[in-house]
Protein backbone atom coordinates (compact mmCIF):
# COMPACT_ATOMS: atom_id res chain seq x y z
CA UNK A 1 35.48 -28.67 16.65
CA UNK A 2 32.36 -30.46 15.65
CA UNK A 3 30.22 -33.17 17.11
CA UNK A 4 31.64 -36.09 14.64
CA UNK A 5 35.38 -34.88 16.09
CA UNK A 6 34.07 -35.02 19.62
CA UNK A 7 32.00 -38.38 19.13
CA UNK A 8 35.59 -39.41 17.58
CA UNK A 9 37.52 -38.32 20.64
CA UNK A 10 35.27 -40.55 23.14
CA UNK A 11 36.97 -43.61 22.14
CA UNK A 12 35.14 -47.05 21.47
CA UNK A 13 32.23 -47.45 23.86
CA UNK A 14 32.66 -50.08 26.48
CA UNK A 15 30.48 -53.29 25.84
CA UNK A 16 30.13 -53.64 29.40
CA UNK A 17 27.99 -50.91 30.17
CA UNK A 18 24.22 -52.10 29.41
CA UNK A 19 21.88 -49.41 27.40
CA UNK A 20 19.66 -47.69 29.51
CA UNK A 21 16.33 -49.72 30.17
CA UNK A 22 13.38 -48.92 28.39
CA UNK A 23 10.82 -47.56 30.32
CA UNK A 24 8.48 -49.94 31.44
CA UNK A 25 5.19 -50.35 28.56
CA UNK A 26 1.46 -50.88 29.65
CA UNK A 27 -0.47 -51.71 26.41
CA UNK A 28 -3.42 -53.16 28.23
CA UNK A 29 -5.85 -50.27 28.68
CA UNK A 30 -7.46 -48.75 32.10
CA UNK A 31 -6.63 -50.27 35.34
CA UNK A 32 -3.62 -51.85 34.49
CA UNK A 33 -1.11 -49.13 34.63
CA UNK A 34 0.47 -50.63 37.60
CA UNK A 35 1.12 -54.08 36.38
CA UNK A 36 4.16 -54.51 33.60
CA UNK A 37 3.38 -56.43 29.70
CA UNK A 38 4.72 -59.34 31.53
CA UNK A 39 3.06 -59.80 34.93
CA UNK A 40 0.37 -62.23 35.15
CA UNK A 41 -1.84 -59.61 36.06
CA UNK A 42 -1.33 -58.01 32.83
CA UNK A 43 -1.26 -61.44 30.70
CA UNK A 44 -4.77 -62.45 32.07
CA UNK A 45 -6.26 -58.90 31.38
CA UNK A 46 -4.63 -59.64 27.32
CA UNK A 47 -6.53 -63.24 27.72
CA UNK A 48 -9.79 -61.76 28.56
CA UNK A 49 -9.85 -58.83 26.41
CA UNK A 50 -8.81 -61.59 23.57
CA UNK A 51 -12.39 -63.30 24.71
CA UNK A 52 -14.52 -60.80 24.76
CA UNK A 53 -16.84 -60.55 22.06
CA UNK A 54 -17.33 -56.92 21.03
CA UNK A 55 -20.35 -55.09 22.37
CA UNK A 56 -23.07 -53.62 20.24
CA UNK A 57 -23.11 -50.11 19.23
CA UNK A 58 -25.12 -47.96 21.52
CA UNK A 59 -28.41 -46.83 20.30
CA UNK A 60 -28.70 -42.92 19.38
CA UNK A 61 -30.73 -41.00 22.41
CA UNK A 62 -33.49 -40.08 20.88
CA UNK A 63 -34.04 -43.64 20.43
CA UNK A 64 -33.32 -44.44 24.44
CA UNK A 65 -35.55 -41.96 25.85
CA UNK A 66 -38.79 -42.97 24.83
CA UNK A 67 -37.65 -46.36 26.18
CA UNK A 68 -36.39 -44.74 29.53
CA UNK A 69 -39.58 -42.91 29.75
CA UNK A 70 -41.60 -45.72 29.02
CA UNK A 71 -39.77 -47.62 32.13
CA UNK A 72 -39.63 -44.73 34.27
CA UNK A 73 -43.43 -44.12 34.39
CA UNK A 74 -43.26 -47.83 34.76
CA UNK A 75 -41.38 -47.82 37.77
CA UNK A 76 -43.70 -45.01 39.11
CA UNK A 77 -46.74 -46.56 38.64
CA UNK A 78 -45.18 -49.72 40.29
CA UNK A 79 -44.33 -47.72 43.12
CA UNK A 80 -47.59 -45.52 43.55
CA UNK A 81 -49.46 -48.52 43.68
CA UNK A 82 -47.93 -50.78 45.68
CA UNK A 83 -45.32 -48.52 48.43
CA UNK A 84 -46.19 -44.65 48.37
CA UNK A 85 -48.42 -42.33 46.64
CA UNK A 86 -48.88 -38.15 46.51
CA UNK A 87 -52.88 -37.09 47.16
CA UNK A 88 -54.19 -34.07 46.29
CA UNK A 89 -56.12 -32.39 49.55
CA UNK A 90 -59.33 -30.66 47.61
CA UNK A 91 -61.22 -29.42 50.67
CA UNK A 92 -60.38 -27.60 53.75
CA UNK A 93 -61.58 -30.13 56.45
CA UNK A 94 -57.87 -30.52 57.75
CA UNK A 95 -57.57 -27.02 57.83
CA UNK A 96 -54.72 -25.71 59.03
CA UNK A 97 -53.03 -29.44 59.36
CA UNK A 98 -53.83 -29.76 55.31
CA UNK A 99 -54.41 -26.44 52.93
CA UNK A 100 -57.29 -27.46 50.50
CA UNK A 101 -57.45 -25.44 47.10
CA UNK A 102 -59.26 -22.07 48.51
CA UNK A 103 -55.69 -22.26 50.52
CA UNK A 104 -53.28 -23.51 47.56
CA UNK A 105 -54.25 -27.08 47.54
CA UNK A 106 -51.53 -29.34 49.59
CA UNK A 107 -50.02 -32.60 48.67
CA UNK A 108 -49.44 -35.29 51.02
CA UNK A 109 -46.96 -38.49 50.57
CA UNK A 110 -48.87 -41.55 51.70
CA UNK A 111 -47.38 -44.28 52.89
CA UNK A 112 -49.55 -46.98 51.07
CA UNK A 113 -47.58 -50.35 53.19
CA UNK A 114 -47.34 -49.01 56.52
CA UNK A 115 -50.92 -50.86 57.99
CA UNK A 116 -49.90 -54.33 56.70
CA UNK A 117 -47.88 -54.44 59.82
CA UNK A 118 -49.96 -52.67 62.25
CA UNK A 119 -53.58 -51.13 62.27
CA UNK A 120 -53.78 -47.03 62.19
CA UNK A 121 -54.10 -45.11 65.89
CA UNK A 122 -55.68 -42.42 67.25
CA UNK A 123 -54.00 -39.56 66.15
CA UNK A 124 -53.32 -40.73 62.77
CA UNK A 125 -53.67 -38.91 59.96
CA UNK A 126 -54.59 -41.16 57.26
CA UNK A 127 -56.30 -41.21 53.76
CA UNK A 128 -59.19 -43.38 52.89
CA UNK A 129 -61.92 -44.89 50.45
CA UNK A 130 -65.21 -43.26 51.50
CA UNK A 131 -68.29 -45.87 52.02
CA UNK A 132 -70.74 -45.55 49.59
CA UNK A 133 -73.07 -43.67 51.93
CA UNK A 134 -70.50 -40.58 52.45
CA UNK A 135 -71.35 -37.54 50.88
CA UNK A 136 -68.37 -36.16 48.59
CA UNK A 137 -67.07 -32.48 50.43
CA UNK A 138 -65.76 -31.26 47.28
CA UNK A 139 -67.14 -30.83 43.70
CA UNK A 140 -64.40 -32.04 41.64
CA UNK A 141 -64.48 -31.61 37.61
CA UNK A 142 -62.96 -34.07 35.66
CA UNK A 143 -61.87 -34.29 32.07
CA UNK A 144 -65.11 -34.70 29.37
CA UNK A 145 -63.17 -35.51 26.00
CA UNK A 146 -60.48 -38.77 25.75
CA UNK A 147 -57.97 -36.41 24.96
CA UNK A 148 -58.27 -34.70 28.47
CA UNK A 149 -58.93 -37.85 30.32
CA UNK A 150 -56.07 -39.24 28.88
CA UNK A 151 -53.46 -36.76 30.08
CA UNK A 152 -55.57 -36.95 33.66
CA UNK A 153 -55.14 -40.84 33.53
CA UNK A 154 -50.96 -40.01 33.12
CA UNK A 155 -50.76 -37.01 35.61
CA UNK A 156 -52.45 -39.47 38.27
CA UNK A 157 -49.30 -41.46 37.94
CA UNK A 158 -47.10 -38.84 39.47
CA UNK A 159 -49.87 -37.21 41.72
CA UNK A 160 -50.94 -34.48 39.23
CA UNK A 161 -54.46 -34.89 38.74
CA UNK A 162 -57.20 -33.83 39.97
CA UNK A 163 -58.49 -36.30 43.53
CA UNK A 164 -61.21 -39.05 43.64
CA UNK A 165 -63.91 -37.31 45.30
CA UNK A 166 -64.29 -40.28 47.16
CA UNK A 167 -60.93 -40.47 48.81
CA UNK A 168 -60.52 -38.52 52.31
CA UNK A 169 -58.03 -37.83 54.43
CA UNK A 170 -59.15 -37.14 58.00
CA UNK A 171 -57.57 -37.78 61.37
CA UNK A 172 -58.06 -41.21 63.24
CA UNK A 173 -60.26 -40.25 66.80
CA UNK A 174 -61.22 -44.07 68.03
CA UNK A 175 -61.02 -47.17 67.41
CA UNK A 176 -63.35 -50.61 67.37
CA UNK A 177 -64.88 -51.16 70.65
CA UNK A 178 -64.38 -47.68 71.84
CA UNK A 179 -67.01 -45.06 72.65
CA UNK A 180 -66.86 -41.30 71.40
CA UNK A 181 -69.07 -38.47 72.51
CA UNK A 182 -69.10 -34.84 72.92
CA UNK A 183 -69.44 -33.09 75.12
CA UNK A 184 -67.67 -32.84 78.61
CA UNK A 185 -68.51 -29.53 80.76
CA UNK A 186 -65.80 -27.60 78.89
CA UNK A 187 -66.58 -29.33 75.26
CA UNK A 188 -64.00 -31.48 75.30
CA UNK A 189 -64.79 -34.36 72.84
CA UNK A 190 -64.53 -37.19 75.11
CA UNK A 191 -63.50 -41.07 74.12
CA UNK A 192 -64.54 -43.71 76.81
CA UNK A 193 -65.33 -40.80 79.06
CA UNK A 194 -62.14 -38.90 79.29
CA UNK A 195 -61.76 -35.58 77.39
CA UNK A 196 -59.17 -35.54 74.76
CA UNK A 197 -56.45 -32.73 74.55
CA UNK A 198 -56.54 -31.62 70.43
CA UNK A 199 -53.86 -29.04 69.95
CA UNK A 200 -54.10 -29.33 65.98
CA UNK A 201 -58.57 -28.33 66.01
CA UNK A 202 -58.50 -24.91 63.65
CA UNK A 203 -62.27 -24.03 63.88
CA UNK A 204 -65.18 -25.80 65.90
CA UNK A 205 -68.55 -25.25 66.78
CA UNK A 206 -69.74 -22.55 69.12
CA UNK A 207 -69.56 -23.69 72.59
CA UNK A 208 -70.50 -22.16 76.10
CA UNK A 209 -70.96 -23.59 78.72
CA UNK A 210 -74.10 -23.03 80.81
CA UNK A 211 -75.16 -21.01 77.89
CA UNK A 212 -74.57 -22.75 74.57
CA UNK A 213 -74.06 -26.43 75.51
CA UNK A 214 -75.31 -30.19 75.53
CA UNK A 215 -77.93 -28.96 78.28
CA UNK A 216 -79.00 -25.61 77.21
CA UNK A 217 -82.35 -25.43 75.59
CA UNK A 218 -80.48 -24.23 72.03
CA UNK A 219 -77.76 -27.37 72.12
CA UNK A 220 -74.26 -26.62 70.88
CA UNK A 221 -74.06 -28.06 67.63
CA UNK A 222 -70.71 -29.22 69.23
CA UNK A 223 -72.79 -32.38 70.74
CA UNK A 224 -73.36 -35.97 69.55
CA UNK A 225 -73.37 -39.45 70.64
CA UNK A 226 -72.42 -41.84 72.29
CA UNK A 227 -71.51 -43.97 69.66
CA UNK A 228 -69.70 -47.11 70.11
CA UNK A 229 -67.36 -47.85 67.20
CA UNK A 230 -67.83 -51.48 65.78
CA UNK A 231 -65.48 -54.09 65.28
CA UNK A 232 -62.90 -53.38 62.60
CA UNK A 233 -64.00 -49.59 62.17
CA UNK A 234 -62.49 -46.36 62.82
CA UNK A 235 -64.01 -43.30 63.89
CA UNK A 236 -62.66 -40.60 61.93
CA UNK A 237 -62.83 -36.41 62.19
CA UNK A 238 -61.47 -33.05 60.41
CA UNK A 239 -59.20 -30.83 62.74
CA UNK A 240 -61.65 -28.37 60.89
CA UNK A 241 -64.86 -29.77 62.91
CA UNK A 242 -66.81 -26.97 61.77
CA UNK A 243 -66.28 -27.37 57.77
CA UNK A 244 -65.52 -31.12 57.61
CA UNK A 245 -68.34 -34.13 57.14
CA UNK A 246 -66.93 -36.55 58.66
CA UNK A 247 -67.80 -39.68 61.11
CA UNK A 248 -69.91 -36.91 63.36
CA UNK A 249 -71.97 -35.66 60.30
CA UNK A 250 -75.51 -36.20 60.49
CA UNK A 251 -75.06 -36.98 64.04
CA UNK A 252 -75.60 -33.55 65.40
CA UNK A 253 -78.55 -32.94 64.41
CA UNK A 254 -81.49 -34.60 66.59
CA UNK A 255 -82.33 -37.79 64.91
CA UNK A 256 -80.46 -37.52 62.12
CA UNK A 257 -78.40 -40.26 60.22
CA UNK A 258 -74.82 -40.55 61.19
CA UNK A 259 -72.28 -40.85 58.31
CA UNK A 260 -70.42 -42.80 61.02
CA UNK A 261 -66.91 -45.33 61.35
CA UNK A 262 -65.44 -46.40 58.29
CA UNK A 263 -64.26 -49.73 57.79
CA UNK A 264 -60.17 -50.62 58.50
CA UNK A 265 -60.06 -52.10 55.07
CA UNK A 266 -61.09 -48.74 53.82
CA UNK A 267 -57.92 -47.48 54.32
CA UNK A 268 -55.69 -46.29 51.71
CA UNK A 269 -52.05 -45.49 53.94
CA UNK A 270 -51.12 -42.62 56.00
CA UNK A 271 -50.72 -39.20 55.26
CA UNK A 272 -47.10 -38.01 56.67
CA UNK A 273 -45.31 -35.28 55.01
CA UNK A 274 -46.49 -31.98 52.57
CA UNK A 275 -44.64 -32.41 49.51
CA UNK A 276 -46.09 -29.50 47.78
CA UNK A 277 -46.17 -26.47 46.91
CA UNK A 278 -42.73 -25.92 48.33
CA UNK A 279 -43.05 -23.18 50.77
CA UNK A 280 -45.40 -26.41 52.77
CA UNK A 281 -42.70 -28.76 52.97
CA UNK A 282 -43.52 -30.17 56.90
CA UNK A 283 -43.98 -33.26 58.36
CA UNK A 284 -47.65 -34.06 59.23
CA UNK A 285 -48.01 -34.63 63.11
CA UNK A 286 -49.63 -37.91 65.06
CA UNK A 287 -50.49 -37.41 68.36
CA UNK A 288 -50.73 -39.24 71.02
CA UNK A 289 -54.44 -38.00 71.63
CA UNK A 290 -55.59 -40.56 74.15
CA UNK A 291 -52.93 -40.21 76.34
CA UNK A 292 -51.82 -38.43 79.35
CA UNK A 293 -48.31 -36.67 78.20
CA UNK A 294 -48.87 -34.83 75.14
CA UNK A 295 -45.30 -34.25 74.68
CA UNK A 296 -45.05 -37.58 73.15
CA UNK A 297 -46.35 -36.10 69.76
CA UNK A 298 -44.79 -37.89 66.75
CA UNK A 299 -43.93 -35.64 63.84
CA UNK A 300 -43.41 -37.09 60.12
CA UNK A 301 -39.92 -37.10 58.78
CA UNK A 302 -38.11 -33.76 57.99
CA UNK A 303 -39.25 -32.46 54.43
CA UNK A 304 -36.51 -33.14 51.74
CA UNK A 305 -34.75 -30.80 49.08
CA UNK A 306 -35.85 -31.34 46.07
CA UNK A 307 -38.73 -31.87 43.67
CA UNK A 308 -40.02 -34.15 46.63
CA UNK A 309 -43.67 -33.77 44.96
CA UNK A 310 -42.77 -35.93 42.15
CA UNK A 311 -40.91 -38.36 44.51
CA UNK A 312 -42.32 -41.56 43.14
CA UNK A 313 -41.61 -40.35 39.29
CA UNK A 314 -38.19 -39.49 40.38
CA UNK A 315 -37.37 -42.97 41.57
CA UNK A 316 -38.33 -44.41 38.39
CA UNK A 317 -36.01 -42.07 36.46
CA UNK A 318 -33.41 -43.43 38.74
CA UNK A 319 -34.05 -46.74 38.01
CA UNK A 320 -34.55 -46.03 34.57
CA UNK A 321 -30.76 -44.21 34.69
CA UNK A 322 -29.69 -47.43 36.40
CA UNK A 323 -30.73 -49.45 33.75
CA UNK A 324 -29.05 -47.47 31.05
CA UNK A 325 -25.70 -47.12 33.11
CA UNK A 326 -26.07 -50.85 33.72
CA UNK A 327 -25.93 -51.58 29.84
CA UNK A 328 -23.58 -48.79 28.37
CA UNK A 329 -20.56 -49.45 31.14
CA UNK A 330 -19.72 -53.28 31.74
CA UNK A 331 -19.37 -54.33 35.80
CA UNK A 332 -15.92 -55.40 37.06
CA UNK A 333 -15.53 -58.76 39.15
CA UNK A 334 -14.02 -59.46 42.61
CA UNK A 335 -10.86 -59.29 41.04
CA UNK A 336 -11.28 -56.22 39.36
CA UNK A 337 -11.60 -57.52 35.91
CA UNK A 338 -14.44 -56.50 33.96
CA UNK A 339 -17.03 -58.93 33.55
């Protein structure tokens, strides 16, 4: 028997019985699978889409990048100059604190806003503008032809070029108002009188006493001062005291001509974590160097994964990203419409 016989064998159908429902239809795009054609949900999302004008046609990417480029150096030089900056640590007066090139040449993060709120500490390492009578401690070679000076001028953006030789980076030993001398019986260098405790010195001066000291006939090269520092002036030193001119140089020498304090405003920010090369990735240590429990050394912040060397150019490609995403993919409101 075939299907027409069968069909013909049912009977009439009964009018009764409704058709089985459709199922349910949602024409209105992403987001709106949960709302039916006719829910008011689904009629304002019609309404809107209705409104909206259509976008413009995204530019190609080899058109966008020189423009995110463009805004992510931007945003880095924005950044470098106003919040946090990567130095380049040329000589080895912060030896073994800071590598200089004869040990690979480390880079420190500065944080360039930090001493608008408060003025640097003992114990501070910090990064500076040397006065004009400061000697430079390392011959540095700069480009000679625009071409090369040019590049130098866009690696200094991201903390690739070669360092001012006039920017230092030593640690903080006094402040204004205070006295510094060396040396106490066991050549201790000494602020106010009292010997400080320096866990971080690498290499200093020979020192013996009752042989080689501040009284012996041949005086410890160790010895200077006093020296009272003036009012808004630090007075700053190399944990390498034996390779680093610093506040102390030309004041070791019997009538010479201290380099001396620098001036507060010479400040450039402090120095608080190795960025690079990778295997230096540390925090760089303050210390609490004028006061009785040395256990209440501050470290910088725990090194990061990552290209942290090119930190502040990283940020502006963020922002740069942010922008793009911002453009190419419309925001949605409170209510979940887009905008």
């Amino acid at each position: 028997m075939n299907s027409n016989s069968d069909a013909a064998s049912e009977g009439p159908r009964d009018p009764s019985i409704e058709p089985a429902a459709k199922p349910t239809e949602y024409p209105y795009g992403y987001g709106m699978q949960a709302f039916p054609s006719h829910s008011p949900a689904a009629l304002r999302w019609k309404s809107l889409m209705e409104r909206r004008k259509p976008g413009k046609k995204p530019r190609p990417f080899w058109i966008e990048l020189p423009i995110l480029l463009v805004i992510a150096f931007a945003m880095t030089f924005l950044i470098q100059t106003f919040f946090v900056k990567v130095y380049y640590i040329p000589s080895g007066s912060m030896e073994q604190t800071l590598h200089g090139a004869t040990s690979g040449g480390d880079r420190v993060l500065v944080n360039k806003i930090v001493y608008d709120f408060a003025d640097p500490s003992p114990g501070e390492v910090v990064v500076f503008s040397g006065p004009p009578t400061w000697a430079p401690e390392a011959a540095i070679g700069g480009a000679t032809t625009w071409f090369g000076k040019f590049f130098e001028s866009l690696g200094s953006v991201v903390g690739l070029a070669p360092p001012n030789e006039k920017d230092f980076v030593k640690r903080v030993i006094a402040t204004a108002g205070q006295t510094v001398s060396c040396c106490d019986p066991q050549g201790h260098l000494m602020v106010d009188g009292k010997p400080l405790v320096e866990p971080y010195i690498y290499v200093d001066f020979e020192f013996t006493p009752g042989v080689l000291d501040c009284n012996s006939v041949t005086r410890s090269r160790r010895c200077f001062g006093p020296v009272t520092v003036p009012p808004d002036s630090l007075w700053v030193m190399g944990d390498h005291r034996s390779n680093s001119a610093d506040s102390t140089f030309g004041c070791r020498t019997p009538g010479g001509v201290c380099q001396g304090p620098i001036p507060v405003g010479n400040v450039i920010g402090k120095a608080f974590v190795v960025v690079m090369p990778i295997s230096r990735w540390q925090g760089i240590h303050s210390y609490d160097i004028q006061g009785q429990d040395q256990s209440s050394a501050l470290s910088g912040p725990p090194p990061v994964p990552g290209s942290v060397g090119s930190l502040p150019l990283l940020a502006g490609l963020a922002g740069a990203a942010l922008i793009r995403r911002k453009r190419l993919w419309p925001s949605r409101n409170s209510s979940g419409f887009l905008d």
